[in-house]
C-alpha atoms as a PDB file:
ATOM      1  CA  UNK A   1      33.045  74.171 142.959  1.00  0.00           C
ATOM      2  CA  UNK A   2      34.781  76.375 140.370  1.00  0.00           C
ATOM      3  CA  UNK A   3      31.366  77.092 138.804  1.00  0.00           C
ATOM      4  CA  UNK A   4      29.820  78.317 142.032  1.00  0.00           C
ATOM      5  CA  UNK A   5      32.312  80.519 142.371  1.00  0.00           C
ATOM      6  CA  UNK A   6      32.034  81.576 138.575  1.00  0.00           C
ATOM      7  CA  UNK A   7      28.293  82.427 139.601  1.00  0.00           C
ATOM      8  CA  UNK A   8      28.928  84.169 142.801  1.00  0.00           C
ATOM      9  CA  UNK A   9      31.654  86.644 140.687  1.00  0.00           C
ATOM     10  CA  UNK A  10      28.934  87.213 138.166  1.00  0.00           C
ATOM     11  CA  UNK A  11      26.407  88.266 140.728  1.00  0.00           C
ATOM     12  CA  UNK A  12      28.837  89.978 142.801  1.00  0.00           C
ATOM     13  CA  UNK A  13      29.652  92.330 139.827  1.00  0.00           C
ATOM     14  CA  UNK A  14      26.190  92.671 138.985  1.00  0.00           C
ATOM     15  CA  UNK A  15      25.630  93.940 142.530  1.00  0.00           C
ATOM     16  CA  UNK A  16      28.288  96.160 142.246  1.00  0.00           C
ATOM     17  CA  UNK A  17      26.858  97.694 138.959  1.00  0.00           C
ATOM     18  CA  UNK A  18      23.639  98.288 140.288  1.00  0.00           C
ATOM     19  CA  UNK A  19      25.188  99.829 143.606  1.00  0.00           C
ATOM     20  CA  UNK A  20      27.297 102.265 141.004  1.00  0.00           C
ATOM     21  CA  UNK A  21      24.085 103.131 138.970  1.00  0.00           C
ATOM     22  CA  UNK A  22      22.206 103.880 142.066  1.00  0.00           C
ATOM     23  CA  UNK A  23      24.789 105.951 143.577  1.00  0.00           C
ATOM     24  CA  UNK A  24      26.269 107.847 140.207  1.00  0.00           C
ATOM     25  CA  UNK A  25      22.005 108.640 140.091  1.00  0.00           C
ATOM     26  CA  UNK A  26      20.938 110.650 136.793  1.00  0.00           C
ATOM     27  CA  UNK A  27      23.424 112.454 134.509  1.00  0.00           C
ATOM     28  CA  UNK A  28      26.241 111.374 136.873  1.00  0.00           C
ATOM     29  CA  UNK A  29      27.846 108.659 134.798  1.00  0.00           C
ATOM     30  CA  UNK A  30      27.297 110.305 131.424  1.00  0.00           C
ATOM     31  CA  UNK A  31      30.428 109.896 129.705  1.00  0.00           C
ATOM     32  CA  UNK A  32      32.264 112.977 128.259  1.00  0.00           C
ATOM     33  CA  UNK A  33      31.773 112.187 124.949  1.00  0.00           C
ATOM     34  CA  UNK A  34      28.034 111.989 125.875  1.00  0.00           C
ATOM     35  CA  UNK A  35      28.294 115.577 127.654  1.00  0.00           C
ATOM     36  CA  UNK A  36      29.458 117.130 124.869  1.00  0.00           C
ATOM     37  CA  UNK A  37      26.914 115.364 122.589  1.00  0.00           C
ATOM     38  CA  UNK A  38      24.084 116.530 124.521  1.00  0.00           C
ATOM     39  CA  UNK A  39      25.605 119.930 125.410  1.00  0.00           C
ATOM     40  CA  UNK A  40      27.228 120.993 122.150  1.00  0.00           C
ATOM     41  CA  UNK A  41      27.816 124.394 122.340  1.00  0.00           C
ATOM     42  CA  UNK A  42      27.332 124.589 125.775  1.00  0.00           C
ATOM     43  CA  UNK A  43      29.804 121.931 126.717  1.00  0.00           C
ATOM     44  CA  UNK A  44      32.818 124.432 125.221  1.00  0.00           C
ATOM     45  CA  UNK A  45      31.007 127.754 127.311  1.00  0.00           C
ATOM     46  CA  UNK A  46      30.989 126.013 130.444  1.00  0.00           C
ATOM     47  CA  UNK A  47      34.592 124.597 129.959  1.00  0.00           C
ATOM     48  CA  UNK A  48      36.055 128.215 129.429  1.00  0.00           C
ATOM     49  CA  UNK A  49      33.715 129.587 132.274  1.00  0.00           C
ATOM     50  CA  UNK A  50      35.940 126.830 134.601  1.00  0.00           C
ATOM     51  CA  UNK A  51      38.929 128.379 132.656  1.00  0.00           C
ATOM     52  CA  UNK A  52      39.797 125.497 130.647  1.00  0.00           C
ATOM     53  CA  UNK A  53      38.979 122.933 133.750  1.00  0.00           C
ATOM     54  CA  UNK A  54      37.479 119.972 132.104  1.00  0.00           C
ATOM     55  CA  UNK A  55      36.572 118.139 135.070  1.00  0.00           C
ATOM     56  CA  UNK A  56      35.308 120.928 137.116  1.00  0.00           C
ATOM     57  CA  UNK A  57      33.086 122.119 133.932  1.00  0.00           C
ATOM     58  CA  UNK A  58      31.472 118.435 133.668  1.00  0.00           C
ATOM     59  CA  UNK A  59      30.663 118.202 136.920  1.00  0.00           C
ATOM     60  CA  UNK A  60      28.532 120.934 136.583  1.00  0.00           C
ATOM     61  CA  UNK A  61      27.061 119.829 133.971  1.00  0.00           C
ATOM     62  CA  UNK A  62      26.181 116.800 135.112  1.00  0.00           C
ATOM     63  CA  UNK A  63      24.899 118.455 138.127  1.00  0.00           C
ATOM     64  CA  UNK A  64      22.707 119.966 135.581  1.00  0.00           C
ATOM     65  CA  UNK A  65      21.094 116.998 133.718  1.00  0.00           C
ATOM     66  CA  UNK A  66      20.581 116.170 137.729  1.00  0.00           C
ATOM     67  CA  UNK A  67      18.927 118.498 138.393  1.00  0.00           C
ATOM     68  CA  UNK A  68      16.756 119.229 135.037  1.00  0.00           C
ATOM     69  CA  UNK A  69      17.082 115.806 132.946  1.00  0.00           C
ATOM     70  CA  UNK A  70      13.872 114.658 133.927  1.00  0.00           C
ATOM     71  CA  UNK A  71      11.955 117.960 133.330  1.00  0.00           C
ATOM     72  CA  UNK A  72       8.510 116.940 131.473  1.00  0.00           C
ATOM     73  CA  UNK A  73       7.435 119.809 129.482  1.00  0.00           C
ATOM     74  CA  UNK A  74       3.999 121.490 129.362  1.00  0.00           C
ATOM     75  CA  UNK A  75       2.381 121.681 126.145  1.00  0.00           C
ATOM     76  CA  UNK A  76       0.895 124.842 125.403  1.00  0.00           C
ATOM     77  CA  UNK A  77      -2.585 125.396 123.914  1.00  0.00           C
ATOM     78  CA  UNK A  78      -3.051 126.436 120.270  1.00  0.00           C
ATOM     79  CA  UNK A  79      -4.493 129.783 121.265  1.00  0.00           C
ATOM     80  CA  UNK A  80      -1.845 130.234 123.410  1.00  0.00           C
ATOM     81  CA  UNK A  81       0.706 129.211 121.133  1.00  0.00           C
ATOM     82  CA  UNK A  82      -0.696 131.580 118.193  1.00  0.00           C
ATOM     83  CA  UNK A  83      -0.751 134.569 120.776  1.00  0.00           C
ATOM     84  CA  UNK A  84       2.857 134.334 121.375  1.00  0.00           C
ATOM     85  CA  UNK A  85       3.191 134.114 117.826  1.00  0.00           C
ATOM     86  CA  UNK A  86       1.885 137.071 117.347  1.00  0.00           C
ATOM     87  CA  UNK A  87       3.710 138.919 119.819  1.00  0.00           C
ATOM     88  CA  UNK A  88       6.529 137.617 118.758  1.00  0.00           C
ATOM     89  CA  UNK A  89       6.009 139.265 114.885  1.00  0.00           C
ATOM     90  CA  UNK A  90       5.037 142.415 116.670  1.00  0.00           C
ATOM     91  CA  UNK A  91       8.061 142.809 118.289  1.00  0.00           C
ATOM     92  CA  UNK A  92       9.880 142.028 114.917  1.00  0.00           C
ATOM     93  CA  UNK A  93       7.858 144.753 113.332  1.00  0.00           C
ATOM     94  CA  UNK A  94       8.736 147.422 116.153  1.00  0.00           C
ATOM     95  CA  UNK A  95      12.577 146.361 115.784  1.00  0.00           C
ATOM     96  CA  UNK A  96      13.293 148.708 113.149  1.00  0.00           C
ATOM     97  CA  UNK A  97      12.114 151.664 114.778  1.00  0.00           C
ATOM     98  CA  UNK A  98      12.517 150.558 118.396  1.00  0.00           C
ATOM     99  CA  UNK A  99      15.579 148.016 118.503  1.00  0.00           C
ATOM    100  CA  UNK A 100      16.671 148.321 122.264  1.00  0.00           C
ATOM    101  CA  UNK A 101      12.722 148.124 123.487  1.00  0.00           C
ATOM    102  CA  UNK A 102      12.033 145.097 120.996  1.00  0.00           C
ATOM    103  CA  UNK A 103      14.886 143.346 122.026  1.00  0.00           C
ATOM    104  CA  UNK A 104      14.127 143.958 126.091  1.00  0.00           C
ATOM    105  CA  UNK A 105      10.533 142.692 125.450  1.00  0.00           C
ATOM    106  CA  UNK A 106      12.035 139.040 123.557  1.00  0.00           C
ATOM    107  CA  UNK A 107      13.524 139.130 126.780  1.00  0.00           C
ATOM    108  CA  UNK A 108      10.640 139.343 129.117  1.00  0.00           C
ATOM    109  CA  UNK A 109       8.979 136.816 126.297  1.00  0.00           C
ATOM    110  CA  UNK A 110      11.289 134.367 126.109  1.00  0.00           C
ATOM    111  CA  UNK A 111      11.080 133.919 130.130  1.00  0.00           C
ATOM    112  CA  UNK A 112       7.521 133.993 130.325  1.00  0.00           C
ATOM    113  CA  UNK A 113       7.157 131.147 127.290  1.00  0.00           C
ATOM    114  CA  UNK A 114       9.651 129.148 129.055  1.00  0.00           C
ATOM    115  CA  UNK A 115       8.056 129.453 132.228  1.00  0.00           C
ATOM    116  CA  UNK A 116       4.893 128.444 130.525  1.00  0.00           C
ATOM    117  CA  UNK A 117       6.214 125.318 128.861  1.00  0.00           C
ATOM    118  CA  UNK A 118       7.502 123.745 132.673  1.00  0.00           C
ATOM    119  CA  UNK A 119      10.974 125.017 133.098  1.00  0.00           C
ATOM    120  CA  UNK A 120      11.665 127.631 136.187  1.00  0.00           C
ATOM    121  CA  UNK A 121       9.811 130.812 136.156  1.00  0.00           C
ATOM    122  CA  UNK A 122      11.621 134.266 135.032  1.00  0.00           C
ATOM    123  CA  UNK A 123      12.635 135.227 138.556  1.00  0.00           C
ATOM    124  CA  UNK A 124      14.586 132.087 138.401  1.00  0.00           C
ATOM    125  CA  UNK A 125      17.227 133.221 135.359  1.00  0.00           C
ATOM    126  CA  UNK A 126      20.016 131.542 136.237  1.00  0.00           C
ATOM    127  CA  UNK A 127      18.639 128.296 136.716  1.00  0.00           C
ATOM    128  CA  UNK A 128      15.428 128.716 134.291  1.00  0.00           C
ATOM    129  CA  UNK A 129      18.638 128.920 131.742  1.00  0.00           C
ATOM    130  CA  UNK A 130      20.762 125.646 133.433  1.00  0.00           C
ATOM    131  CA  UNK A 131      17.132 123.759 132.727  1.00  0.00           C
ATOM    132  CA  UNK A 132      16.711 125.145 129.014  1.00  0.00           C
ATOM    133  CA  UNK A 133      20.938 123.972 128.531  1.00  0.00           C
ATOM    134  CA  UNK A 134      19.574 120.499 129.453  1.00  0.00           C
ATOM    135  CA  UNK A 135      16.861 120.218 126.441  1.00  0.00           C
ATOM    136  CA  UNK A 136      17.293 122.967 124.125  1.00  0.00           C
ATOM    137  CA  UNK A 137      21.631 123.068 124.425  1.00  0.00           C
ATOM    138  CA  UNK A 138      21.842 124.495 120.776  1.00  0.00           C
ATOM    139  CA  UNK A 139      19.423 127.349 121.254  1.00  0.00           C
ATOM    140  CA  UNK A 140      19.861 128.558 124.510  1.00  0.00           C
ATOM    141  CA  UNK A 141      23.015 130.432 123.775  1.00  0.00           C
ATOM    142  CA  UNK A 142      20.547 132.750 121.725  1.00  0.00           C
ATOM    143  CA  UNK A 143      18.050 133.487 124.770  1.00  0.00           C
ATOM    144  CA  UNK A 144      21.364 134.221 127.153  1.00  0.00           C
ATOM    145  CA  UNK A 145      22.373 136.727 124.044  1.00  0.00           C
ATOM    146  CA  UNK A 146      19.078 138.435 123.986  1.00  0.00           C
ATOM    147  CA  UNK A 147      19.448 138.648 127.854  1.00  0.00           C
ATOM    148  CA  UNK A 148      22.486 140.440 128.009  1.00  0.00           C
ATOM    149  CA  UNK A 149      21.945 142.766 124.902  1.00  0.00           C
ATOM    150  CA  UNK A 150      18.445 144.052 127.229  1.00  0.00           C
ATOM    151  CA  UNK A 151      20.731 144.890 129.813  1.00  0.00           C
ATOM    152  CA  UNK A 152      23.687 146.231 128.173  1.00  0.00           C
ATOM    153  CA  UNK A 153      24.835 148.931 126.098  1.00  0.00           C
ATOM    154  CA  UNK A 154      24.690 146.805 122.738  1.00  0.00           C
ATOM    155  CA  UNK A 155      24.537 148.399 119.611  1.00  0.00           C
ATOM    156  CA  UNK A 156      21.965 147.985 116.512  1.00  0.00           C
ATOM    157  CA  UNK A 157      23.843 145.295 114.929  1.00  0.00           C
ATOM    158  CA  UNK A 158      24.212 143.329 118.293  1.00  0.00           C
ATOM    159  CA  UNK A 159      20.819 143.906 119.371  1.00  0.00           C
ATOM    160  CA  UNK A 160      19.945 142.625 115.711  1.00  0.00           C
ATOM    161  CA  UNK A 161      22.166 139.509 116.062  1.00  0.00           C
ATOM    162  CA  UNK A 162      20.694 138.810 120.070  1.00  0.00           C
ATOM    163  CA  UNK A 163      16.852 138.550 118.028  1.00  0.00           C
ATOM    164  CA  UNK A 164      17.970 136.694 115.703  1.00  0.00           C
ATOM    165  CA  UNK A 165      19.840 134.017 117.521  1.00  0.00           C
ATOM    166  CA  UNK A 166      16.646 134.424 120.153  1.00  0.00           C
ATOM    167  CA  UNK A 167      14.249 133.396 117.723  1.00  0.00           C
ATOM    168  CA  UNK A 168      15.875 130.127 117.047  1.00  0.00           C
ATOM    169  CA  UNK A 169      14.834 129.262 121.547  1.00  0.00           C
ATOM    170  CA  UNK A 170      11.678 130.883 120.462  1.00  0.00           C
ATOM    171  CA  UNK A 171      10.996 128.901 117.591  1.00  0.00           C
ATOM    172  CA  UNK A 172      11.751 125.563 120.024  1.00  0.00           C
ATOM    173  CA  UNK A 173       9.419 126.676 122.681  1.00  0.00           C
ATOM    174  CA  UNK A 174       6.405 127.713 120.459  1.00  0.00           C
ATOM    175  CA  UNK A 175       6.561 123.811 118.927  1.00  0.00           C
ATOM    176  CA  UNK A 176       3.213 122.247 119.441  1.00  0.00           C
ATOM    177  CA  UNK A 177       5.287 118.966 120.796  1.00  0.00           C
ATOM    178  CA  UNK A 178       9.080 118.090 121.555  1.00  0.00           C
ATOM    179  CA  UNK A 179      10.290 117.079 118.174  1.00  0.00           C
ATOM    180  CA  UNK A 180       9.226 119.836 116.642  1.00  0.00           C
ATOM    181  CA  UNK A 181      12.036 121.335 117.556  1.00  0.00           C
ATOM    182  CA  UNK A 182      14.453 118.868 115.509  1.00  0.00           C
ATOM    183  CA  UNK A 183      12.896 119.354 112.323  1.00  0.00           C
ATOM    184  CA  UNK A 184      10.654 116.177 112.465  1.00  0.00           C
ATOM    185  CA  UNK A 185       7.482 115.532 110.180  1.00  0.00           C
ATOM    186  CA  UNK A 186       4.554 118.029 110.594  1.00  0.00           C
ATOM    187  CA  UNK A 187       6.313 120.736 113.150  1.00  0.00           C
ATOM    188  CA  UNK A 188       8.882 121.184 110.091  1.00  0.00           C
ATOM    189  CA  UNK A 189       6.399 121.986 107.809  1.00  0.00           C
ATOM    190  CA  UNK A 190       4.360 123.887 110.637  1.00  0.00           C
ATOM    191  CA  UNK A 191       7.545 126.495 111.288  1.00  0.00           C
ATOM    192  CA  UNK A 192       7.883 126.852 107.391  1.00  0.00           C
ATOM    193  CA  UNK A 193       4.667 127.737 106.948  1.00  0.00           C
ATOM    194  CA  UNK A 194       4.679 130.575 109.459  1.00  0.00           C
ATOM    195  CA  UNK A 195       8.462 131.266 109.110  1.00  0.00           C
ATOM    196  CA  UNK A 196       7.460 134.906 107.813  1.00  0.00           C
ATOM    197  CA  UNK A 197       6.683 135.672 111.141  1.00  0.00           C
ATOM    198  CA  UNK A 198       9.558 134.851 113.220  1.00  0.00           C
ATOM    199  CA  UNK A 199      12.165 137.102 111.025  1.00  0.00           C
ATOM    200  CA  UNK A 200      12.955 140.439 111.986  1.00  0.00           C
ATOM    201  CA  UNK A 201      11.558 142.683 109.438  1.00  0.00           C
ATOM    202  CA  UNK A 202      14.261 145.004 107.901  1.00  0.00           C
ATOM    203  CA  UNK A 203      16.904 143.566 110.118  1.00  0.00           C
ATOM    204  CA  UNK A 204      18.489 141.736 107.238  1.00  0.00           C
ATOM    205  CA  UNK A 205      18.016 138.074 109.007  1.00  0.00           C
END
């Protein structure tokens, strides 16, 4: 008798596992020490944008990976992937002479390559930038700087420190595939080799 009852406690709690994992659904039962792993820098932003509300900022967040977590990227073709490249050294070129129109175009190219990898389109800021938080948390904070340096009055040095911190989002979205972006085997050695391009020329970075 006592071991039926041992077996209908085990099943009972398996039941009640899968009911919790069903219900909490994607992202929902990260843990916080996994929301802050995933989110890094973002995790502290969205914690002082709830003014120092812990809960209030993970739920969010969690809302987020929700939302985005299951986002499949589009890979882009190597044509495309050298043209934006190229724009992308043009507009390094022009920053010296032309900082506030260089760093509005990053802007409009930043939105467009993101758009063309699979996350929401450039009309879509807001949440184009809560799906880029989900798989590029350590470089987004550099597109959301570009952003607000195109629209504000930013000076040379600001607009200088918005490319540079844009490039590293750039550099993440131009990667022929996903883990590129860490730093793994050939996309490593495929940035270094065309790292001359993606540095502002005569902007010191």
């Amino acid at each position: 008798m006592s071991t039926v009852l041992i077996i209908v406690a085990l099943v009972a709690v398996l039941v009640i596992a899968a009911a919790a994992v069903l219900y909490l659904g994607p992202g929902r039962g990260e843990s916080r020490r996994g929301l802050k792993r995933r989110f890094g820098p973002e995790y502290d932003r969205s914690v002082v944008g709830h003014d120092g509300d812990t809960k209030a900022a993970e739920r969010e967040l969690k809302e987020r990976v929700k939302r985005h977590g299951e986002l499949k990227t589009r890979p882009l073709t190597n044509e495309t992937r050298e043209l934006y490249i190229a724009q992308w050294a043009v507009l390094q070129e022009r920053f010296v002479d032309s900082p506030d129109q260089s760093v509005a175009e990053a802007d409009q190219l930043l939105a467009r390559l993101a758009g063309e990898r699979g996350f929401p389109e450039a009309a879509r800021y807001e949440e184009q930038l809560a799906a880029l938080s989900v798989h590029h948390a350590e470089q987004v904070g550099g597109y959301r700087r570009v952003h607000r340096a195109a629209r504000g009055q930013a000076n040379t040095e600001e607009l200088r420190e918005a490319m540079v911190h844009g490039r590293a989002l750039f550099e993440a979205l131009i990667a022929a595939r996903p883990e590129d972006s860490r730093g793994h085997g050939a996309g490593a050695a495929g940035r270094g080799r065309r790292a001359h391009l993606l540095k502002p020329k005569g902007s010191g970075a």
